[in-house]
C-alpha atoms as a PDB file:
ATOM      1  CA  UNK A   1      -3.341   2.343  20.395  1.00  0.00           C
ATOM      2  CA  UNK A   2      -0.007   1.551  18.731  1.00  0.00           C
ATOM      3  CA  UNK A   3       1.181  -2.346  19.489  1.00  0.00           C
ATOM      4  CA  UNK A   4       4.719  -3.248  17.288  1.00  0.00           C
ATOM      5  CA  UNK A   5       3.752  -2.129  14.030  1.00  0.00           C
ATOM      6  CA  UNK A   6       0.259  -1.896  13.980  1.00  0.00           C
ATOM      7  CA  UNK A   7      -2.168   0.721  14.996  1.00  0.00           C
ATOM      8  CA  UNK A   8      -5.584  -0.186  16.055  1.00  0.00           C
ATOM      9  CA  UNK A   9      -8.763   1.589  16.906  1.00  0.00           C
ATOM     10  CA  UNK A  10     -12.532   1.065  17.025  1.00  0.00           C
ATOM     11  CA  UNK A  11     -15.120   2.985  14.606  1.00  0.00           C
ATOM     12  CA  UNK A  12     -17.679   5.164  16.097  1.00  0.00           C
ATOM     13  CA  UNK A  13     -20.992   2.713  16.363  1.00  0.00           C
ATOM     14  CA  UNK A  14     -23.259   0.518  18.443  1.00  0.00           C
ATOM     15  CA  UNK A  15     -21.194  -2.549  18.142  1.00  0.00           C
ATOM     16  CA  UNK A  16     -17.777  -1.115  17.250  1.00  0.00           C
ATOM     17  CA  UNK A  17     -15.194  -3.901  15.285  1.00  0.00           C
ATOM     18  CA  UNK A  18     -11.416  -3.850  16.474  1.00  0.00           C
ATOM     19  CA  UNK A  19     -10.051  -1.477  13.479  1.00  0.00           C
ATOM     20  CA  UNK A  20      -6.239  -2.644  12.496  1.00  0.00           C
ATOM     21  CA  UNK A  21      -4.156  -0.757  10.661  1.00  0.00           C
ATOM     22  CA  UNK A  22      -0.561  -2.590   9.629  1.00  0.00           C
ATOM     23  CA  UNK A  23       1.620   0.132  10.461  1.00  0.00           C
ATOM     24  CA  UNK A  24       2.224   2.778  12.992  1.00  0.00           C
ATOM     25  CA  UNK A  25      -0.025   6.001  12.972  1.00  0.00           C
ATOM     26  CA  UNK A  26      -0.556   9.026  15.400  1.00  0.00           C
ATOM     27  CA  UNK A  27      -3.568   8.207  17.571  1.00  0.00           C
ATOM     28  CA  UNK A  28      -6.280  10.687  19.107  1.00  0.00           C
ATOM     29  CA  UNK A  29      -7.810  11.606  16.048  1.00  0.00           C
ATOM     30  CA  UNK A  30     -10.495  10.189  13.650  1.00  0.00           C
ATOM     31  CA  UNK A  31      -9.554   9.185  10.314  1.00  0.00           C
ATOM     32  CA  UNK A  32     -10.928   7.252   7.300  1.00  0.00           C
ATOM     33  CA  UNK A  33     -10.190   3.999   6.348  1.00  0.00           C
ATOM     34  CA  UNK A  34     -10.506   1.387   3.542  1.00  0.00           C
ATOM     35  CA  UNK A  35     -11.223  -1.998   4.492  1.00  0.00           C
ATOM     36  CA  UNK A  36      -8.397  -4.348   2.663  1.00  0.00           C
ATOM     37  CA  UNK A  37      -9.252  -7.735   4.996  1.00  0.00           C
ATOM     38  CA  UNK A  38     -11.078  -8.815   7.595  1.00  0.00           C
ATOM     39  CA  UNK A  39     -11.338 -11.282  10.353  1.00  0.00           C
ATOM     40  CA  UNK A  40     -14.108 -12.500  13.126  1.00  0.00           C
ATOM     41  CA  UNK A  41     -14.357  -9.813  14.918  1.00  0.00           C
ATOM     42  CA  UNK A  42     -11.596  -7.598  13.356  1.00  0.00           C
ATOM     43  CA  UNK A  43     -10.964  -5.945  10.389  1.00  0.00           C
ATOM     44  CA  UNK A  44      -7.517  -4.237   8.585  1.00  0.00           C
ATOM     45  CA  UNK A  45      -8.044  -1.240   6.372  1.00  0.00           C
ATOM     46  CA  UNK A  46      -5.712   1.464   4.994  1.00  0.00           C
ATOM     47  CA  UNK A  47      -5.839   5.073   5.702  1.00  0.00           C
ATOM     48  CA  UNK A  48      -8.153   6.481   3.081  1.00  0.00           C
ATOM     49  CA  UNK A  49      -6.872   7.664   1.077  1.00  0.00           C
ATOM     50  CA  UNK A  50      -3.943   7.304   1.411  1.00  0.00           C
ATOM     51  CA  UNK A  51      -1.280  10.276   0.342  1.00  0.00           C
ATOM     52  CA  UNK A  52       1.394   8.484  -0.930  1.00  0.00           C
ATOM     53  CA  UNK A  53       3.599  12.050  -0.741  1.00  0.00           C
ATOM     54  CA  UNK A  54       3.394  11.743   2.833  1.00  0.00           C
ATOM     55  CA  UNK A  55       2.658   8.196   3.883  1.00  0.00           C
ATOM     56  CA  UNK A  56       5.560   6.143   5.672  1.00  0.00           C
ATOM     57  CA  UNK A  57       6.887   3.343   3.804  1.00  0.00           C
ATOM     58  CA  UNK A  58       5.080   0.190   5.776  1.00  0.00           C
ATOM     59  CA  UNK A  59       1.954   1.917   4.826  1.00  0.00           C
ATOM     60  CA  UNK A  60       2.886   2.258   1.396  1.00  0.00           C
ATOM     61  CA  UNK A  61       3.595  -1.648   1.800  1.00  0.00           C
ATOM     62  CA  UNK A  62       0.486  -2.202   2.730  1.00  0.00           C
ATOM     63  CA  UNK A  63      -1.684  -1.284  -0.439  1.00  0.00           C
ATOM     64  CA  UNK A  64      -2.778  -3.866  -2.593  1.00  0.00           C
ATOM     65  CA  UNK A  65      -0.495  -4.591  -5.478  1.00  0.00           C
ATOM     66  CA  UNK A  66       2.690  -2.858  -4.028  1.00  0.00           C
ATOM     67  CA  UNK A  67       4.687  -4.798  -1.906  1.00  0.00           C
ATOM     68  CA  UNK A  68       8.557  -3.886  -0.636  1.00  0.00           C
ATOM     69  CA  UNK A  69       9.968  -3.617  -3.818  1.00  0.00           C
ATOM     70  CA  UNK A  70       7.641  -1.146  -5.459  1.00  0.00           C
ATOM     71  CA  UNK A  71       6.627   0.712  -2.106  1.00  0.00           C
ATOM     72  CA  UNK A  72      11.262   1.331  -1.978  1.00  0.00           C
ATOM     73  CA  UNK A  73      11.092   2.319  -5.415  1.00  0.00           C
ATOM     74  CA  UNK A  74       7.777   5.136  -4.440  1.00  0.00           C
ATOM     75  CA  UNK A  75       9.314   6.273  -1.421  1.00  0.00           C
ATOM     76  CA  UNK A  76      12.504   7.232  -3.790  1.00  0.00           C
ATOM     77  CA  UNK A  77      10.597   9.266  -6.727  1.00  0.00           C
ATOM     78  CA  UNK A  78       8.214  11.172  -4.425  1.00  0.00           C
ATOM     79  CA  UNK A  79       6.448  13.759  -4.181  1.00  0.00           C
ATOM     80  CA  UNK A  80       4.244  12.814  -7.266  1.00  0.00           C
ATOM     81  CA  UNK A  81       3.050  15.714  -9.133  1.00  0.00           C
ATOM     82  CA  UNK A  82       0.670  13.533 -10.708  1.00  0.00           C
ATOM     83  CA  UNK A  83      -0.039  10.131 -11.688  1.00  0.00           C
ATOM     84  CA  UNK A  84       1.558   9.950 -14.637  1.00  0.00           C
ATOM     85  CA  UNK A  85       4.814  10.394 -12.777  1.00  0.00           C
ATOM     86  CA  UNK A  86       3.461   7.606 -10.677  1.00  0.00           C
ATOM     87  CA  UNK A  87       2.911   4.824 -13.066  1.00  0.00           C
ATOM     88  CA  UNK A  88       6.176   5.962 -15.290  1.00  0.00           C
ATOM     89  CA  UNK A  89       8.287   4.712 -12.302  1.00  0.00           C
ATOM     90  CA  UNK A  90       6.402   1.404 -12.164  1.00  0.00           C
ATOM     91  CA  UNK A  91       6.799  -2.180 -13.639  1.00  0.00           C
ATOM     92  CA  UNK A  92       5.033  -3.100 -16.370  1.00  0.00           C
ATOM     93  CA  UNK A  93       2.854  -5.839 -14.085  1.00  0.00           C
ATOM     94  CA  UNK A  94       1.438  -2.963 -12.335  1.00  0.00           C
ATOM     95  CA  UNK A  95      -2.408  -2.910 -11.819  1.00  0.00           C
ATOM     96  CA  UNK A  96      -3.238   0.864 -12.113  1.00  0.00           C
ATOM     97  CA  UNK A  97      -6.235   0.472 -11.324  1.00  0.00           C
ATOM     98  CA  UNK A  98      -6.356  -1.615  -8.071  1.00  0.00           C
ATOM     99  CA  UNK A  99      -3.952   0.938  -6.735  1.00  0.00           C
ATOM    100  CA  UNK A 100      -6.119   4.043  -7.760  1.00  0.00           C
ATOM    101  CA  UNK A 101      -8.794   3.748  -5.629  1.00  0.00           C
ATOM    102  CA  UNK A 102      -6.834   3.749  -2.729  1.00  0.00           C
ATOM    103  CA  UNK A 103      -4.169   6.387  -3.011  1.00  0.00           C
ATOM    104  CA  UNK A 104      -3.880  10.394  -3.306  1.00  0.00           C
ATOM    105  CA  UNK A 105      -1.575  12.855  -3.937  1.00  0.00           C
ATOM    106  CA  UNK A 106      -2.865  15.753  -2.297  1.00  0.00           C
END
């Protein structure tokens, strides 16, 4: 179900959690995702992983260690051929590898 700019589903289980995602996504279908917080009875992950060649920009926003500035700044170099390409277009602050294991290309 999409509310404002949030998506939010339930996993497949025996006690299913309210599933958040912070921006808007199709709904219908099952897809993977990363938990990045959680609450009581809720939780907000990421699509995982995430294709950054395709993703919109709130959900670029959304990984850890992005942020507005850098998600702008990704949204103008895509499509990444690679990571290389990736990291050349980033500060020198940026955490590689907190960013890695939630992102593809493909």
């Amino acid at each position: 179900m999409n509310k404002g700019n949030a998506t939010f589903g339930r996993q497949v289980g025996s006690y299913p959690l309210l599933v958040c995602l912070p921006y808007k996504k199709n709904v219908g279908k099952f897809v993977d995702v990363k938990i990045k917080d959680y609450g009581y009875r809720s939780i907000t992950g990421i699509e995982y992983p995430l294709n950054i060649n395709h993703a919109n920009m709130k959900a670029i926003e959304s990984l850890p260690a992005i942020g507005k500035k850098r998600a702008v700044r990704i949204m103008a170099n895509r499509p990444f051929k690679n990571f290389e390409e990736l990291y050349k277009i980033m500060d020198s602050v940026f955490n590689k590898e907190e960013v890695n294991n939630w992102i593809s290309l493909k």
